[in-house]
C-alpha atoms as a PDB file:
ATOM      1  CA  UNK A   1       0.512   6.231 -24.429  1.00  0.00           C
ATOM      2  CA  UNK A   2       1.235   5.600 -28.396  1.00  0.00           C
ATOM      3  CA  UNK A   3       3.312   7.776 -29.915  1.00  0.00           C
ATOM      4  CA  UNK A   4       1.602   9.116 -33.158  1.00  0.00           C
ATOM      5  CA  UNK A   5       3.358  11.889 -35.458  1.00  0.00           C
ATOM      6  CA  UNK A   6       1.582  14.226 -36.908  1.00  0.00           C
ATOM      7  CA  UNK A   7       2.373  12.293 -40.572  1.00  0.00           C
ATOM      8  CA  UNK A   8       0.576   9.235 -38.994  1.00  0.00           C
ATOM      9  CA  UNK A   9      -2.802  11.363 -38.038  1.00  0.00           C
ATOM     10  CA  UNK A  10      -2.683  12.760 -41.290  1.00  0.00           C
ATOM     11  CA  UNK A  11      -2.531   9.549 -42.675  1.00  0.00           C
ATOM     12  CA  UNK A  12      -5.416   8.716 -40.391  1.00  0.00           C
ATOM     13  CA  UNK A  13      -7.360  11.885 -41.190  1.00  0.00           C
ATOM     14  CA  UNK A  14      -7.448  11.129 -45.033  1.00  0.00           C
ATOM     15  CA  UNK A  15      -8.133   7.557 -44.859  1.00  0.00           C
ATOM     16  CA  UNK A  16     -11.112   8.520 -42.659  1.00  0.00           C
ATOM     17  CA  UNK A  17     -12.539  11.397 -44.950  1.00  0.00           C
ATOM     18  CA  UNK A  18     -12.033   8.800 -47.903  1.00  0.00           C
ATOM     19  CA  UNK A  19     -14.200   5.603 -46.178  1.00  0.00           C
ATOM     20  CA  UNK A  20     -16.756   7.436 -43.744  1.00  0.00           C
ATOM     21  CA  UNK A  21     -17.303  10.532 -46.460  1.00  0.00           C
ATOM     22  CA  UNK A  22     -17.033  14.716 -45.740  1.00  0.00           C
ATOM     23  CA  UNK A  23     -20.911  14.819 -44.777  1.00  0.00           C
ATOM     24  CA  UNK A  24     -20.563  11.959 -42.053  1.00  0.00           C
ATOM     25  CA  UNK A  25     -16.766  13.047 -41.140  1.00  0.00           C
ATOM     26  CA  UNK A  26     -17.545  15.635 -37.963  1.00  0.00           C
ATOM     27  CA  UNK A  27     -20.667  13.151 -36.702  1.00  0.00           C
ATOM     28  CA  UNK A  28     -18.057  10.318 -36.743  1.00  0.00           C
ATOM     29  CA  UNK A  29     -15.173  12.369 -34.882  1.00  0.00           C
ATOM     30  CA  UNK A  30     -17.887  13.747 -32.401  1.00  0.00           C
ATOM     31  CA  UNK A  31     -18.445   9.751 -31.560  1.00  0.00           C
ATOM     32  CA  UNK A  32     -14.916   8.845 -31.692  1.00  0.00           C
ATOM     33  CA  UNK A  33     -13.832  11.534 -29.065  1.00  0.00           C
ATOM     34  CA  UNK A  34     -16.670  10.863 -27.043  1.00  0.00           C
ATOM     35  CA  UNK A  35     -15.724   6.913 -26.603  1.00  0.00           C
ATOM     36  CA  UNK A  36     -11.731   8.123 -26.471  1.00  0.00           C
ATOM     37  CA  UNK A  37     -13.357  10.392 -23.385  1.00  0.00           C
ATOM     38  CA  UNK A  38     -15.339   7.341 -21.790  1.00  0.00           C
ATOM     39  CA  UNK A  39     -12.133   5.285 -22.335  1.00  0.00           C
ATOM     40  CA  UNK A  40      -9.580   7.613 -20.486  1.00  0.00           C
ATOM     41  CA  UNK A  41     -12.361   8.349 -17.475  1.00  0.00           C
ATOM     42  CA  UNK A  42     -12.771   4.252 -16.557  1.00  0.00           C
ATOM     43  CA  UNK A  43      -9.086   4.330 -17.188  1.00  0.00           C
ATOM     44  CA  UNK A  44      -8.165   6.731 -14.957  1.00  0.00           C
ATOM     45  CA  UNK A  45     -11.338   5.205 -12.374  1.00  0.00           C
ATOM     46  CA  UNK A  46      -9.132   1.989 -12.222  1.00  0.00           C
ATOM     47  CA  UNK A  47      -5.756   3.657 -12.011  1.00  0.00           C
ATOM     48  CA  UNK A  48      -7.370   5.872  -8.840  1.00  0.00           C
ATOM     49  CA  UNK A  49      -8.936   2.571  -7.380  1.00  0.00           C
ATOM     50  CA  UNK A  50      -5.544   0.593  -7.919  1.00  0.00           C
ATOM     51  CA  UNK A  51      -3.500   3.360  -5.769  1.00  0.00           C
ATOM     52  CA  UNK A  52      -6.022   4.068  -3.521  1.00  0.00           C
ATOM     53  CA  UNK A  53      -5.973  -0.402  -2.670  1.00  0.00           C
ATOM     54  CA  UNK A  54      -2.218   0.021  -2.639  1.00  0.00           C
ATOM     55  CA  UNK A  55      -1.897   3.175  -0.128  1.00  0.00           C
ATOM     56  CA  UNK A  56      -4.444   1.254   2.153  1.00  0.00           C
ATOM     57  CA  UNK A  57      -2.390  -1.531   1.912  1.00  0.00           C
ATOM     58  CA  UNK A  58       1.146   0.230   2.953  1.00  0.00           C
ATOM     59  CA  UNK A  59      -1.058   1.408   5.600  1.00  0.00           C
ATOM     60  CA  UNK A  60      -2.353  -1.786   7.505  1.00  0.00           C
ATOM     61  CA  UNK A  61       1.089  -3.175   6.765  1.00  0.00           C
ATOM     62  CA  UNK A  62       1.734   0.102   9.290  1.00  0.00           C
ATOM     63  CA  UNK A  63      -0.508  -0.449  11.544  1.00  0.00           C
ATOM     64  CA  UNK A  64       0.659  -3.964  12.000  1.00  0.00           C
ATOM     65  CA  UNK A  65       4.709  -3.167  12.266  1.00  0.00           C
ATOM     66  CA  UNK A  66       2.894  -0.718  14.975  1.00  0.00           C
ATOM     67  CA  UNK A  67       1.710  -3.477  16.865  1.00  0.00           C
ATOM     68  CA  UNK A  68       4.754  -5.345  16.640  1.00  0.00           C
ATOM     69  CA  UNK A  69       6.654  -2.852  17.796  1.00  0.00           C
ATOM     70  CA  UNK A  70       4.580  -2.255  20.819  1.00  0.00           C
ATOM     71  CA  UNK A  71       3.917  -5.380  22.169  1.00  0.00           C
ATOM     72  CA  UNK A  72       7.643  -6.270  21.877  1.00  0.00           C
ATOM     73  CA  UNK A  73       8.062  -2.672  23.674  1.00  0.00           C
ATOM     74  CA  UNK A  74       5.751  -3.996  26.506  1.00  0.00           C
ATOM     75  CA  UNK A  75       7.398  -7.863  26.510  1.00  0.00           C
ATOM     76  CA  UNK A  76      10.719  -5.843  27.314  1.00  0.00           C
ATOM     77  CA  UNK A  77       9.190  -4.065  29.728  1.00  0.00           C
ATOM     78  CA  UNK A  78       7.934  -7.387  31.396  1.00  0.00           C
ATOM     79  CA  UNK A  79      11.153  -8.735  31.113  1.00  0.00           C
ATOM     80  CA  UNK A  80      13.112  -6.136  32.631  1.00  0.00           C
ATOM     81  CA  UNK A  81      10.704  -5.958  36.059  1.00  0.00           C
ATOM     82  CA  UNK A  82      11.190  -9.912  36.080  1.00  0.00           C
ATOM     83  CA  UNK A  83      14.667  -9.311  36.240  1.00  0.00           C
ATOM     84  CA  UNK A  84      14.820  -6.552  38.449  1.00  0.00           C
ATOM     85  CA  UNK A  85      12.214  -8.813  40.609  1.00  0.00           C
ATOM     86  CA  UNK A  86      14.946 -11.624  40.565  1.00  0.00           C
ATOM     87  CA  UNK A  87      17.954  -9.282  41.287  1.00  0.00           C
ATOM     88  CA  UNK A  88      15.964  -8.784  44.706  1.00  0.00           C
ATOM     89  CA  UNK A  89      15.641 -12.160  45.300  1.00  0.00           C
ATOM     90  CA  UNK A  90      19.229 -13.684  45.026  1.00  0.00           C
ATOM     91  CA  UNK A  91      19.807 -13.027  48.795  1.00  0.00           C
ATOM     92  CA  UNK A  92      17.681 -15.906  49.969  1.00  0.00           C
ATOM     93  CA  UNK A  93      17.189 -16.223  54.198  1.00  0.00           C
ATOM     94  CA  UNK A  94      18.959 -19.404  55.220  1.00  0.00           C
ATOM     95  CA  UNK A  95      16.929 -22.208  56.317  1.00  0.00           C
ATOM     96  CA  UNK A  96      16.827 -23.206  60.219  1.00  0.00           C
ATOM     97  CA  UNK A  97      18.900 -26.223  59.576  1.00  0.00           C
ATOM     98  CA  UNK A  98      21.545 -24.801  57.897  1.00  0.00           C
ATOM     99  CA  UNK A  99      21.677 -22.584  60.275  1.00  0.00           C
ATOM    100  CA  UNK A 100      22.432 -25.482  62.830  1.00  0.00           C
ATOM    101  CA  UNK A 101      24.874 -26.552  60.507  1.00  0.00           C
ATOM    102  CA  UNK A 102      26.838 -23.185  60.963  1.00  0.00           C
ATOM    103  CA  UNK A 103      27.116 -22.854  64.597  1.00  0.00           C
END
């Protein structure tokens, strides 16, 4: 996340000792670690809720292009028994009066 030397947590370290004091130093780091802890836990929370709303996300947009797919699947289907359906009925019985007309 930052990129700290060791030169610039020594620098830290000694500017700490000098304001907070030896006698308060370790209470004061105990805090500090505990809040760093706090802070990387709801971190991490949000980061696990943030994938977890994406991955549920890629999946309705899945279960959609699903549906798509099968409905257009069964619309083919439709279509092809209308035209098969049609095929048959090209050869259409003559009416009576053109049948007068023939003979």
């Amino acid at each position: 996340m930052f990129d700290v030397g060791f030169t610039e947590l020594l620098v830290i370290f000694v500017v700490a000792l000098l304001v907070v004091g030896p006698e308060r130093l370790p209470a004061v780091a105990r805090k500090l670690g505990l809040y760093v802890g706090k802070m990387r836990r709801s971190f991490q929370s949000i980061k696990d809720e943030v994938e977890q709303e994406l991955e549920l996300e890629a999946v309705k947009a899945q279960l959609k292009e699903n549906a798509l797919l099968a409905e257009a699947k069964e619309l083919e289907e439709q279509m092809a028994q209308t035209i098969g359906n049609n095929s048959g009925e090209t050869e259409k019985p003559q009416s009576e009066d053109s049948k007068n007309l023939n003979e």
